[in-house]
PDB file of N, CA and C in Angstrom:
ATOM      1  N   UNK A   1     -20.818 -16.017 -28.301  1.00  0.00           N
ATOM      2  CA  UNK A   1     -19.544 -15.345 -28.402  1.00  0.00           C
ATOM      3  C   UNK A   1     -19.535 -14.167 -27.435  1.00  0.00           C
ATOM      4  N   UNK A   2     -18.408 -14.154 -26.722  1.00  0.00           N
ATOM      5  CA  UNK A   2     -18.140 -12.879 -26.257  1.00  0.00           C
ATOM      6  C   UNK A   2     -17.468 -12.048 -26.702  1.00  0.00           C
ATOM      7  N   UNK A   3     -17.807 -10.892 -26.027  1.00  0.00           N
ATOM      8  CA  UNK A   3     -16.880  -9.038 -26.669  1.00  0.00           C
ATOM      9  C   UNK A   3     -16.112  -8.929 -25.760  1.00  0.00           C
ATOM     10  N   UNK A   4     -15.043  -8.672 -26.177  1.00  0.00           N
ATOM     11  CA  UNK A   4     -14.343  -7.554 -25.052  1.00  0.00           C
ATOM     12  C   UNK A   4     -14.204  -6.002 -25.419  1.00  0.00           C
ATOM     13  N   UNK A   5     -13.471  -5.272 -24.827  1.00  0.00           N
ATOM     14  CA  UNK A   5     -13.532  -3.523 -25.145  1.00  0.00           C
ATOM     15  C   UNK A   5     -11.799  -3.435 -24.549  1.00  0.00           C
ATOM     16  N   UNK A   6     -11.500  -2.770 -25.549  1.00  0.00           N
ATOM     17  CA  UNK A   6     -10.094  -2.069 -25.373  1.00  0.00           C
ATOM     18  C   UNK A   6     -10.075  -0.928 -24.463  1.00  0.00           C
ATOM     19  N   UNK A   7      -8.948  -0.897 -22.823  1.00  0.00           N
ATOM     20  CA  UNK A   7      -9.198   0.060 -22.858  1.00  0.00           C
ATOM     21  C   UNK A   7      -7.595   0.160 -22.311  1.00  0.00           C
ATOM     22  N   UNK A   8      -7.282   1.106 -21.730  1.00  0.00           N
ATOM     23  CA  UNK A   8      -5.893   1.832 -21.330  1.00  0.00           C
ATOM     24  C   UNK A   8      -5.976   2.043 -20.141  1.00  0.00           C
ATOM     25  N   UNK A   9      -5.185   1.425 -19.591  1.00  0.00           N
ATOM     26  CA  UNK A   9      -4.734   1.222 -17.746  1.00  0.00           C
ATOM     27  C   UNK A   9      -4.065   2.988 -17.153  1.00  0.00           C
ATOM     28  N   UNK A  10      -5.174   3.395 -16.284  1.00  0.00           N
ATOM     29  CA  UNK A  10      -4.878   4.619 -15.871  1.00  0.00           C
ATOM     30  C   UNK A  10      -3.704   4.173 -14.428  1.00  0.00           C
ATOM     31  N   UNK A  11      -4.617   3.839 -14.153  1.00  0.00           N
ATOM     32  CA  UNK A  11      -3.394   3.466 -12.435  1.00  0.00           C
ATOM     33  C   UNK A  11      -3.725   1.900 -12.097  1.00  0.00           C
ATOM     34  N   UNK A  12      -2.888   0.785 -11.203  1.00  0.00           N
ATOM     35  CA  UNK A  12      -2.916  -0.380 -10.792  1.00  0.00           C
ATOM     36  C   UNK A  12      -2.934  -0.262  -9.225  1.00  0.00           C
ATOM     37  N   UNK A  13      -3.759  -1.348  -9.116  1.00  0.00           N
ATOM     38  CA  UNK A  13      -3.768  -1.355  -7.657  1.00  0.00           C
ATOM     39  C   UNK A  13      -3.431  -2.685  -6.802  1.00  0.00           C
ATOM     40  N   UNK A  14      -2.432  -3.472  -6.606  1.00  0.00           N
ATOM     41  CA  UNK A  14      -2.334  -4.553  -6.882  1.00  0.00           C
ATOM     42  C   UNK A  14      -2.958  -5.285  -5.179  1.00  0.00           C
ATOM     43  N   UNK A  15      -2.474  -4.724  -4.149  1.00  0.00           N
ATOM     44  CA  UNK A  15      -3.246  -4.795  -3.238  1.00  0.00           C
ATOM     45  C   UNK A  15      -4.429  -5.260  -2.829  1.00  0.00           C
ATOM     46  N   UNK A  16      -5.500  -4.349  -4.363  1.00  0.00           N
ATOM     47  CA  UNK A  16      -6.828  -4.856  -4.304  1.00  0.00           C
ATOM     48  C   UNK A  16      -7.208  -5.859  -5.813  1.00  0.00           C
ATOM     49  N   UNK A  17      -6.005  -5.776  -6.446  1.00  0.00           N
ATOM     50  CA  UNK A  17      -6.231  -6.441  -7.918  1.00  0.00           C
ATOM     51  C   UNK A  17      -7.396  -5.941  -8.666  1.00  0.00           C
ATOM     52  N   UNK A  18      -7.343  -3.997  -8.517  1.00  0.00           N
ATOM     53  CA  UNK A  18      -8.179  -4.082  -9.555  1.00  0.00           C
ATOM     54  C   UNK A  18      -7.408  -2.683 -10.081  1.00  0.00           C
ATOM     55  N   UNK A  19      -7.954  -2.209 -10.934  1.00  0.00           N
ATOM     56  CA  UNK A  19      -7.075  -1.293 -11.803  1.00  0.00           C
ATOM     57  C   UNK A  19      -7.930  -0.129 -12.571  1.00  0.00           C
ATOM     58  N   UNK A  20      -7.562   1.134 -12.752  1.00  0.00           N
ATOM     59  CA  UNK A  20      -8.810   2.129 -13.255  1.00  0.00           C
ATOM     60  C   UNK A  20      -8.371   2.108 -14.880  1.00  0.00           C
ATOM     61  N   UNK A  21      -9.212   2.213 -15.442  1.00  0.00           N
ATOM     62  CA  UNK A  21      -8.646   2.360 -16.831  1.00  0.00           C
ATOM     63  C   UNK A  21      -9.782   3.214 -17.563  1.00  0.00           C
ATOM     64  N   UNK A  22      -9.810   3.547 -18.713  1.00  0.00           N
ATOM     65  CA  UNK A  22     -10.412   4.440 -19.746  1.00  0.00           C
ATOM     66  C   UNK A  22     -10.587   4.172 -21.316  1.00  0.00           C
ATOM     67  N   UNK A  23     -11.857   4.061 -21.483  1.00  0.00           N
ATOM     68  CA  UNK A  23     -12.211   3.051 -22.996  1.00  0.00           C
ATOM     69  C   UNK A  23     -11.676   4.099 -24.392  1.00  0.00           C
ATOM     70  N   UNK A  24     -11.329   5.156 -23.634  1.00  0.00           N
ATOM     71  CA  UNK A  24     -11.236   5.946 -24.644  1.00  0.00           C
ATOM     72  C   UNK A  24     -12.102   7.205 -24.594  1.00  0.00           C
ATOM     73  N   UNK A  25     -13.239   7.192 -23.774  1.00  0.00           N
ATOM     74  CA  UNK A  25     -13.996   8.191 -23.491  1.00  0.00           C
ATOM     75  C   UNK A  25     -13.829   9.226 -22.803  1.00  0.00           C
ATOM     76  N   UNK A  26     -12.562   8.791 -22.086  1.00  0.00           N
ATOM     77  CA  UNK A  26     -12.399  10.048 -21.122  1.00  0.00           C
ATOM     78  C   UNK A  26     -12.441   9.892 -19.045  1.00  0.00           C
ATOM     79  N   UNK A  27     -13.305   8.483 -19.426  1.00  0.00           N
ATOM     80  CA  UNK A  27     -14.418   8.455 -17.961  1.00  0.00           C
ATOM     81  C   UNK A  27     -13.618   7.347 -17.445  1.00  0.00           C
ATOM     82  N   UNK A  28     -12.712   7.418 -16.266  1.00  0.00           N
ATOM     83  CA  UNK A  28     -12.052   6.486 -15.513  1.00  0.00           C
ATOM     84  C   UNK A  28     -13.086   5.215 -14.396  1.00  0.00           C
ATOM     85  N   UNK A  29     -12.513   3.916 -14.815  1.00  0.00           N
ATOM     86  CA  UNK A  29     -13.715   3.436 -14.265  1.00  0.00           C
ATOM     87  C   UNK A  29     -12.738   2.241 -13.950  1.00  0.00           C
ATOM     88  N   UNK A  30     -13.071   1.442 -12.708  1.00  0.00           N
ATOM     89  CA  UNK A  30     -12.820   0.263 -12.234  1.00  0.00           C
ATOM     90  C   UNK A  30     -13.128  -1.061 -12.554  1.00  0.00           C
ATOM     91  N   UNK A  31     -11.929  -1.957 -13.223  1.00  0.00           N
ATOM     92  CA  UNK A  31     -12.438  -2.914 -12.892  1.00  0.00           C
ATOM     93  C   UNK A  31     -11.269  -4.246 -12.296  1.00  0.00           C
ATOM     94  N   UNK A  32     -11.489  -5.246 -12.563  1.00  0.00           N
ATOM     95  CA  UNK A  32     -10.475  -6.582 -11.556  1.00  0.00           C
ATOM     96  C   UNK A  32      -9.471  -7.213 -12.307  1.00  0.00           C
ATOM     97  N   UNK A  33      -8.317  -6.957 -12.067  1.00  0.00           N
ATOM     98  CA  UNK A  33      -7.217  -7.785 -12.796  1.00  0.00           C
ATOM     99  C   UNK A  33      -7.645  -9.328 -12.716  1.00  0.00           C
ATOM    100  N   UNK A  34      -7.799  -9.739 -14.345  1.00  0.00           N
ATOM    101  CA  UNK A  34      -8.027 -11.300 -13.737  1.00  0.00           C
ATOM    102  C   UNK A  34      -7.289 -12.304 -14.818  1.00  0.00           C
ATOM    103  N   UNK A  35      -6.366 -11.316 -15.153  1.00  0.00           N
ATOM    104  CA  UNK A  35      -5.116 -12.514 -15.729  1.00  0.00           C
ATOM    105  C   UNK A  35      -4.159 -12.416 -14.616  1.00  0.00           C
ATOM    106  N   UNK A  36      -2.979 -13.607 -15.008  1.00  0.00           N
ATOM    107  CA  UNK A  36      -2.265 -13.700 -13.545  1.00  0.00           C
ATOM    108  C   UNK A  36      -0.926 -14.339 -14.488  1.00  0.00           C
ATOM    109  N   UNK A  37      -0.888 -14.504 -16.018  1.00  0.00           N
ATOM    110  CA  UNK A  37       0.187 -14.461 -16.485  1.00  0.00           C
ATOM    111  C   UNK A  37       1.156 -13.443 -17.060  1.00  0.00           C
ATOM    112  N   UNK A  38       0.168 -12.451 -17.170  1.00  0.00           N
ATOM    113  CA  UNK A  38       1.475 -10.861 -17.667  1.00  0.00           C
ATOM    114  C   UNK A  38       0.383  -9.701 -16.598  1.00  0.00           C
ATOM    115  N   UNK A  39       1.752  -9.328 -16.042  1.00  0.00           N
ATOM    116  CA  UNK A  39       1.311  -8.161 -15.019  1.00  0.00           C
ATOM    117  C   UNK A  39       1.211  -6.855 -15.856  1.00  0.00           C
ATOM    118  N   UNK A  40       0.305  -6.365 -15.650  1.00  0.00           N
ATOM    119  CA  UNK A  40      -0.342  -5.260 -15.832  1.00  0.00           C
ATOM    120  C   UNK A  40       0.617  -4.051 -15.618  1.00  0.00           C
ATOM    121  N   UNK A  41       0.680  -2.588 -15.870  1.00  0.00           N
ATOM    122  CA  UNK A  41       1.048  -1.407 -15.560  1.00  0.00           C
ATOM    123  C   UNK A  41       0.574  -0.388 -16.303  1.00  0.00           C
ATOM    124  N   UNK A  42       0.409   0.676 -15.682  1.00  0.00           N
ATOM    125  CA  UNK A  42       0.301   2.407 -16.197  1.00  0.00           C
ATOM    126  C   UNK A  42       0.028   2.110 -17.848  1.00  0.00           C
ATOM    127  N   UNK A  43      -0.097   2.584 -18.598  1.00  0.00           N
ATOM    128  CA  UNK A  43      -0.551   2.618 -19.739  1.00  0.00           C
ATOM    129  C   UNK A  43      -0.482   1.311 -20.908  1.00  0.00           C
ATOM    130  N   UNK A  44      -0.481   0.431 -19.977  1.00  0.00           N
ATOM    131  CA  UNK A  44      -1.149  -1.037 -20.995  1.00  0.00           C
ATOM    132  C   UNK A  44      -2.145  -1.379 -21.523  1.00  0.00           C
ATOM    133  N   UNK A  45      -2.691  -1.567 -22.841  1.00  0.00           N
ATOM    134  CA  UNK A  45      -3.604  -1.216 -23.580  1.00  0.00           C
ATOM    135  C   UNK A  45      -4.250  -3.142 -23.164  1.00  0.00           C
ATOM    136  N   UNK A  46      -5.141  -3.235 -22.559  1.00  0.00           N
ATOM    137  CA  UNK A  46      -6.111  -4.547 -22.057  1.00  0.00           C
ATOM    138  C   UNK A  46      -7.317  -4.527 -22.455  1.00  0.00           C
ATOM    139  N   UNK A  47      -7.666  -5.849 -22.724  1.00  0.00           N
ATOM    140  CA  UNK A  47      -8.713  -6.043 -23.041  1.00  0.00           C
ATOM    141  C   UNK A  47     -10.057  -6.471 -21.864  1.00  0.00           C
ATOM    142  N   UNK A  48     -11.214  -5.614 -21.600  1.00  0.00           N
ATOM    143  CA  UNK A  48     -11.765  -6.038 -20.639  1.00  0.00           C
ATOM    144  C   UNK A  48     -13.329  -6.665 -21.243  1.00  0.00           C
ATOM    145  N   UNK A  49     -13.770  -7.452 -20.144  1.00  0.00           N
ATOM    146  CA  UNK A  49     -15.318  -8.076 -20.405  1.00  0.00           C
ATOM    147  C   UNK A  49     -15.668  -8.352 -18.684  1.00  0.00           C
ATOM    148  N   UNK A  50     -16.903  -7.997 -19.198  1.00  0.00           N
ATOM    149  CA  UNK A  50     -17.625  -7.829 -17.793  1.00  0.00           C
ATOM    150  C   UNK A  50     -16.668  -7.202 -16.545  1.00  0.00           C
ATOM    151  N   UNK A  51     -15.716  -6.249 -16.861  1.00  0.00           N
ATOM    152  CA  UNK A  51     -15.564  -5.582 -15.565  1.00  0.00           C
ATOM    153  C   UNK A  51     -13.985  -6.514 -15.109  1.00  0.00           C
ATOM    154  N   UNK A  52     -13.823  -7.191 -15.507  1.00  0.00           N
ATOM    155  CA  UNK A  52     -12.570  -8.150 -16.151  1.00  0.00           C
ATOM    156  C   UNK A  52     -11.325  -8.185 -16.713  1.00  0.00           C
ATOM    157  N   UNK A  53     -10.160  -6.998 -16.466  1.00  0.00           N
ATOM    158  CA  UNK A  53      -9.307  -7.637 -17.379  1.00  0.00           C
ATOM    159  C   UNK A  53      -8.623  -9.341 -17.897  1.00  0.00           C
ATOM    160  N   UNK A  54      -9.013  -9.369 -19.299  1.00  0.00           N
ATOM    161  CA  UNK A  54      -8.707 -10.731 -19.832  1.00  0.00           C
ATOM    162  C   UNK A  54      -7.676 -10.906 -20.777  1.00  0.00           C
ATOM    163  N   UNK A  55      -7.187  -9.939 -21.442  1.00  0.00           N
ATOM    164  CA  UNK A  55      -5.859 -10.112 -21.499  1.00  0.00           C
ATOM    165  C   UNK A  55      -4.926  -8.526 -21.934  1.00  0.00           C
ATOM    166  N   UNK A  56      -3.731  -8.532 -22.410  1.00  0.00           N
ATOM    167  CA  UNK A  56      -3.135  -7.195 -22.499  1.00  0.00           C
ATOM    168  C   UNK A  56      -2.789  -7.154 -24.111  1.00  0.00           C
ATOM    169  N   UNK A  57      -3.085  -6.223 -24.632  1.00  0.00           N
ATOM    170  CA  UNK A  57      -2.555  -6.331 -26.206  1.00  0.00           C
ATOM    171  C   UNK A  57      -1.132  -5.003 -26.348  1.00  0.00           C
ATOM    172  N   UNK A  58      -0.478  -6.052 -27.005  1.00  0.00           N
ATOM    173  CA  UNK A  58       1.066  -5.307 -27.231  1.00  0.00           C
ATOM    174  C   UNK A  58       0.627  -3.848 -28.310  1.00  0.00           C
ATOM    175  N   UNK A  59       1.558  -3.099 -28.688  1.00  0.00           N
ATOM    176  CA  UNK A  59       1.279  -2.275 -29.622  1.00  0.00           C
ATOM    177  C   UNK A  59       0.769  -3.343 -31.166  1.00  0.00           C
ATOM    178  N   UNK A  60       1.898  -4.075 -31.637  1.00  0.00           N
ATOM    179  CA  UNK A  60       1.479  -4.468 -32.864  1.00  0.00           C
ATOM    180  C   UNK A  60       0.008  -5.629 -33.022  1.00  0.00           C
ATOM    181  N   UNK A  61      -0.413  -5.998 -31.584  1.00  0.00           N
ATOM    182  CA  UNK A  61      -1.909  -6.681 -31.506  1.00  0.00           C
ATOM    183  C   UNK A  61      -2.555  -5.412 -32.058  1.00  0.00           C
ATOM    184  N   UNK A  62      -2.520  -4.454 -31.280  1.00  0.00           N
ATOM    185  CA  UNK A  62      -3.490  -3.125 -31.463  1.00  0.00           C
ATOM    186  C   UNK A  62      -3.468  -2.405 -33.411  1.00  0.00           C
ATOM    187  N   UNK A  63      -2.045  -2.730 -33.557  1.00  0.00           N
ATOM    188  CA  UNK A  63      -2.261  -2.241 -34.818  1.00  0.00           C
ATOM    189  C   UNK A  63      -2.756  -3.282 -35.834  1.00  0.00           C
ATOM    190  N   UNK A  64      -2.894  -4.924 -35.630  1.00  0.00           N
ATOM    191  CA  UNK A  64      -2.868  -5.523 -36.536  1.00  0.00           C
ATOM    192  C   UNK A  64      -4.414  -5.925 -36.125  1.00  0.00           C
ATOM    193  N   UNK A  65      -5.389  -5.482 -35.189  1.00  0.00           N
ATOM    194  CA  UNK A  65      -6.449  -5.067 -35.072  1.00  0.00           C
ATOM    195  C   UNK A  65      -7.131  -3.674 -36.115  1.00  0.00           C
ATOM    196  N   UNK A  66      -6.356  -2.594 -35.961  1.00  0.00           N
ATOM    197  CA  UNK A  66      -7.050  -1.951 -36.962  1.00  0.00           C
ATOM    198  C   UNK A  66      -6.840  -2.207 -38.383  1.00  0.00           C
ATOM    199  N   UNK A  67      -5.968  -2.949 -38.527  1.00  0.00           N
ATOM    200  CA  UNK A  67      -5.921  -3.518 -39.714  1.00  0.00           C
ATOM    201  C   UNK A  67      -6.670  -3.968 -40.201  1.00  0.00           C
ATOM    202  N   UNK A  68      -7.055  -4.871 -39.553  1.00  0.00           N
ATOM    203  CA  UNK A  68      -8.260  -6.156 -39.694  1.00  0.00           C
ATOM    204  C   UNK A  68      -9.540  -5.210 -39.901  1.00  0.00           C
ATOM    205  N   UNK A  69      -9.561  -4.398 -39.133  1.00  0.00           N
ATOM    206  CA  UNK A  69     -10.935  -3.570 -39.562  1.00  0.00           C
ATOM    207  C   UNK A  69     -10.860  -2.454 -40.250  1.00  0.00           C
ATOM    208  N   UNK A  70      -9.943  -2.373 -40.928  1.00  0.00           N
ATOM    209  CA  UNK A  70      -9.796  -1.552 -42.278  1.00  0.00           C
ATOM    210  C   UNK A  70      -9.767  -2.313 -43.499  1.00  0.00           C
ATOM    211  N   UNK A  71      -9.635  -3.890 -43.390  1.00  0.00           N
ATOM    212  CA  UNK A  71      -9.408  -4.615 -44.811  1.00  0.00           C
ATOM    213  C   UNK A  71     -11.310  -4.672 -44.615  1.00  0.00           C
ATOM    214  N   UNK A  72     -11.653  -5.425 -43.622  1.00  0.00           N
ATOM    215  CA  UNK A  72     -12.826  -5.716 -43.439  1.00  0.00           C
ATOM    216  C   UNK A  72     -13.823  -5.162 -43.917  1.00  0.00           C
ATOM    217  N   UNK A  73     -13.869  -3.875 -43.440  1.00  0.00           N
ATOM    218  CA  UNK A  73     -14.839  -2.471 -42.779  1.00  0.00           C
ATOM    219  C   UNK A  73     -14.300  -1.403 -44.357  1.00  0.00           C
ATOM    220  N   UNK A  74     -13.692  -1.275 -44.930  1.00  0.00           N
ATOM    221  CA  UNK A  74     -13.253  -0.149 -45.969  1.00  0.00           C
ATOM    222  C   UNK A  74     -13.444   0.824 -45.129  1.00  0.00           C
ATOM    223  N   UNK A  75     -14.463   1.781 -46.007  1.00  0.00           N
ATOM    224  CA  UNK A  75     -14.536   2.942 -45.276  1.00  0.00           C
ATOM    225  C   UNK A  75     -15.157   3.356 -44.657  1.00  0.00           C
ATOM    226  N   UNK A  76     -15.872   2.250 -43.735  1.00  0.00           N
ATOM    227  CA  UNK A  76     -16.596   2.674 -42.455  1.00  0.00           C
ATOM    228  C   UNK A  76     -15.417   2.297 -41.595  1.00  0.00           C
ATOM    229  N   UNK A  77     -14.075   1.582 -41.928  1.00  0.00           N
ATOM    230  CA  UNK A  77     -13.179   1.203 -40.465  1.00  0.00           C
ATOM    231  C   UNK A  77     -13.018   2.290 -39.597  1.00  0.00           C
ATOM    232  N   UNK A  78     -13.239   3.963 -40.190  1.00  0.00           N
ATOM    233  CA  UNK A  78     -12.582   4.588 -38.684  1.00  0.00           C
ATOM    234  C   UNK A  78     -13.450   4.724 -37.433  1.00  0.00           C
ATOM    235  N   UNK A  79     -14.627   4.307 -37.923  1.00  0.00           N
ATOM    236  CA  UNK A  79     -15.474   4.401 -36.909  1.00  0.00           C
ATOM    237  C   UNK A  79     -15.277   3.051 -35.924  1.00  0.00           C
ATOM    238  N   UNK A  80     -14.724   2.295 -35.981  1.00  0.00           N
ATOM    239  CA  UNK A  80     -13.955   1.248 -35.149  1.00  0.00           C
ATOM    240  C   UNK A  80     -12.201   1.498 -34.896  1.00  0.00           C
ATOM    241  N   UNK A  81     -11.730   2.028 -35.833  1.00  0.00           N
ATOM    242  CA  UNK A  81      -9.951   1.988 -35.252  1.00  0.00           C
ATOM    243  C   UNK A  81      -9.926   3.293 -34.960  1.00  0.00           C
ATOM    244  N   UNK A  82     -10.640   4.330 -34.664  1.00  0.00           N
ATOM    245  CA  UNK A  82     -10.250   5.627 -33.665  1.00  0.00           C
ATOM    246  C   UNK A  82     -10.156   5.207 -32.718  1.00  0.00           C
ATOM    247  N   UNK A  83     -10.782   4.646 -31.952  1.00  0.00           N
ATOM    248  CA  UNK A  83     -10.670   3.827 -30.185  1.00  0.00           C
ATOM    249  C   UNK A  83      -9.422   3.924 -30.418  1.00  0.00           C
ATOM    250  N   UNK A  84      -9.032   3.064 -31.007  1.00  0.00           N
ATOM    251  CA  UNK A  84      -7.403   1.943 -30.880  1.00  0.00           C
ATOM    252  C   UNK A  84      -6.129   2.836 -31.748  1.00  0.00           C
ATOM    253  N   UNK A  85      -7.017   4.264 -31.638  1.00  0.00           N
ATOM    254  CA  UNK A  85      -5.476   4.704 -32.032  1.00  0.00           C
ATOM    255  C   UNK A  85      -5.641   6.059 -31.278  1.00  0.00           C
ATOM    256  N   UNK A  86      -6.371   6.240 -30.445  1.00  0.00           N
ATOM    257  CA  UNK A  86      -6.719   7.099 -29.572  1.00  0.00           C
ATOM    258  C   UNK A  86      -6.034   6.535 -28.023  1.00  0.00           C
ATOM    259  N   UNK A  87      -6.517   5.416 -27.828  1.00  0.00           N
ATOM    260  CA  UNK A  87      -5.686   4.068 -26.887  1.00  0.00           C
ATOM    261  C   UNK A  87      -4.038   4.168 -26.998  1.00  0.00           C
ATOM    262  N   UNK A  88      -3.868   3.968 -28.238  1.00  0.00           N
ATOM    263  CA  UNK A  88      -2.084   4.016 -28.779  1.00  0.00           C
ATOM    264  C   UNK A  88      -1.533   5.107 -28.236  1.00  0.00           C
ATOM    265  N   UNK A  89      -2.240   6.377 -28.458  1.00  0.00           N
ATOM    266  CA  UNK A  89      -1.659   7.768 -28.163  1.00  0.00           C
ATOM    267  C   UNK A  89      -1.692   8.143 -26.644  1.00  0.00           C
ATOM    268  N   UNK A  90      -2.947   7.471 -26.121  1.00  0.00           N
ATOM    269  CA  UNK A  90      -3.229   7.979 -24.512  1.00  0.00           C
ATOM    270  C   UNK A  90      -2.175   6.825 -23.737  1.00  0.00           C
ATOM    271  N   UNK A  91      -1.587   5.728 -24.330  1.00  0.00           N
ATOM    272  CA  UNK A  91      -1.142   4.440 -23.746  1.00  0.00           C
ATOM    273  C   UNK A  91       0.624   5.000 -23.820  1.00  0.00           C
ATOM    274  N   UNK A  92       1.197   5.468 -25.015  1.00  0.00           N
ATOM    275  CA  UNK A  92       2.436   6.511 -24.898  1.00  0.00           C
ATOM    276  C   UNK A  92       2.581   7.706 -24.175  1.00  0.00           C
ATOM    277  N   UNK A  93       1.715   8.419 -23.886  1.00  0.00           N
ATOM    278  CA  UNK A  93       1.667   9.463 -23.151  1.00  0.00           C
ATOM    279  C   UNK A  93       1.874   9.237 -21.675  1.00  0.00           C
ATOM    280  N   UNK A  94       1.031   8.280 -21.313  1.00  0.00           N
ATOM    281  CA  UNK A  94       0.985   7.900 -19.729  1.00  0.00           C
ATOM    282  C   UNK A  94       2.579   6.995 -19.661  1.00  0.00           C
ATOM    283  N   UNK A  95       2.774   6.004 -20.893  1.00  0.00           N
ATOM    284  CA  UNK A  95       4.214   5.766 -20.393  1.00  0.00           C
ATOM    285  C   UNK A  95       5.551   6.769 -20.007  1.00  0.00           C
ATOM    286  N   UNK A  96       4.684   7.563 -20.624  1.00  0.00           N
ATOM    287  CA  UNK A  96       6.113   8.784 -20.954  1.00  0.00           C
ATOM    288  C   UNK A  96       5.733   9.549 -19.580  1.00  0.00           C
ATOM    289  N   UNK A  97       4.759   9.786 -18.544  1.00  0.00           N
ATOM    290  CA  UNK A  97       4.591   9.947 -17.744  1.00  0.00           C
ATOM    291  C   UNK A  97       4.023  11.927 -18.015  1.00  0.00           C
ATOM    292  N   UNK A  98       3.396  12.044 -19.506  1.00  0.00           N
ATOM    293  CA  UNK A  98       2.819  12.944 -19.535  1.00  0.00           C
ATOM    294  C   UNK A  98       1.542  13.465 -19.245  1.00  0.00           C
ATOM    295  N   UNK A  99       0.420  12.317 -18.931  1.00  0.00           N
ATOM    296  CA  UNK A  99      -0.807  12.384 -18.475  1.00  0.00           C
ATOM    297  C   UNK A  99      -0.941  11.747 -16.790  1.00  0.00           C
TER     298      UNK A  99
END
């Protein structure tokens, strides 16, 4: 099985098809657009593996993700849905063109 990691599209580069984004940590890092059915932009919350974007999750994917790991997880879930609601907040901000 593979993982992927949620992270939030800082800037696109389509030119070179790759895109900077941020897991949530803070630390902007590169990697390669490699879906080719929904285009990417500025604060789209994607899912990456190996350096990969593989696909884009809407807001209600993202929330019906922490869901899942709050029925799952009880009360260890926030230590998994802070990412993804840290993502939510940094992913509105950049739409709104505040970061």
């Amino acid at each position: 099985m593979c993982l992927g990691t949620p992270a939030v599209i800082l800037e696109v580069d389509y030119d070179k098809m790759t895109a900077k984004v941020d897991y949530g940590d803070g630390v902007p890092r590169s990697v390669l657009i490699g879906i080719s059915s929904d285009r990417v932009n500025k604060g789209d919350i994607v899912i990456v593996h190996a350096g990969v974007i593989v696909s884009k999750m809407s807001e209600e994917d993202v929330l019906e993700q922490v869901k899942f790991f709050e029925e799952v997880l009880g009360q260890d879930a926030p230590s998994f849905t802070s990412i993804y609601e840290l993502l939510l907040e940094k992913s509105k901000l950049l739409r709104q063109g505040e970061v």
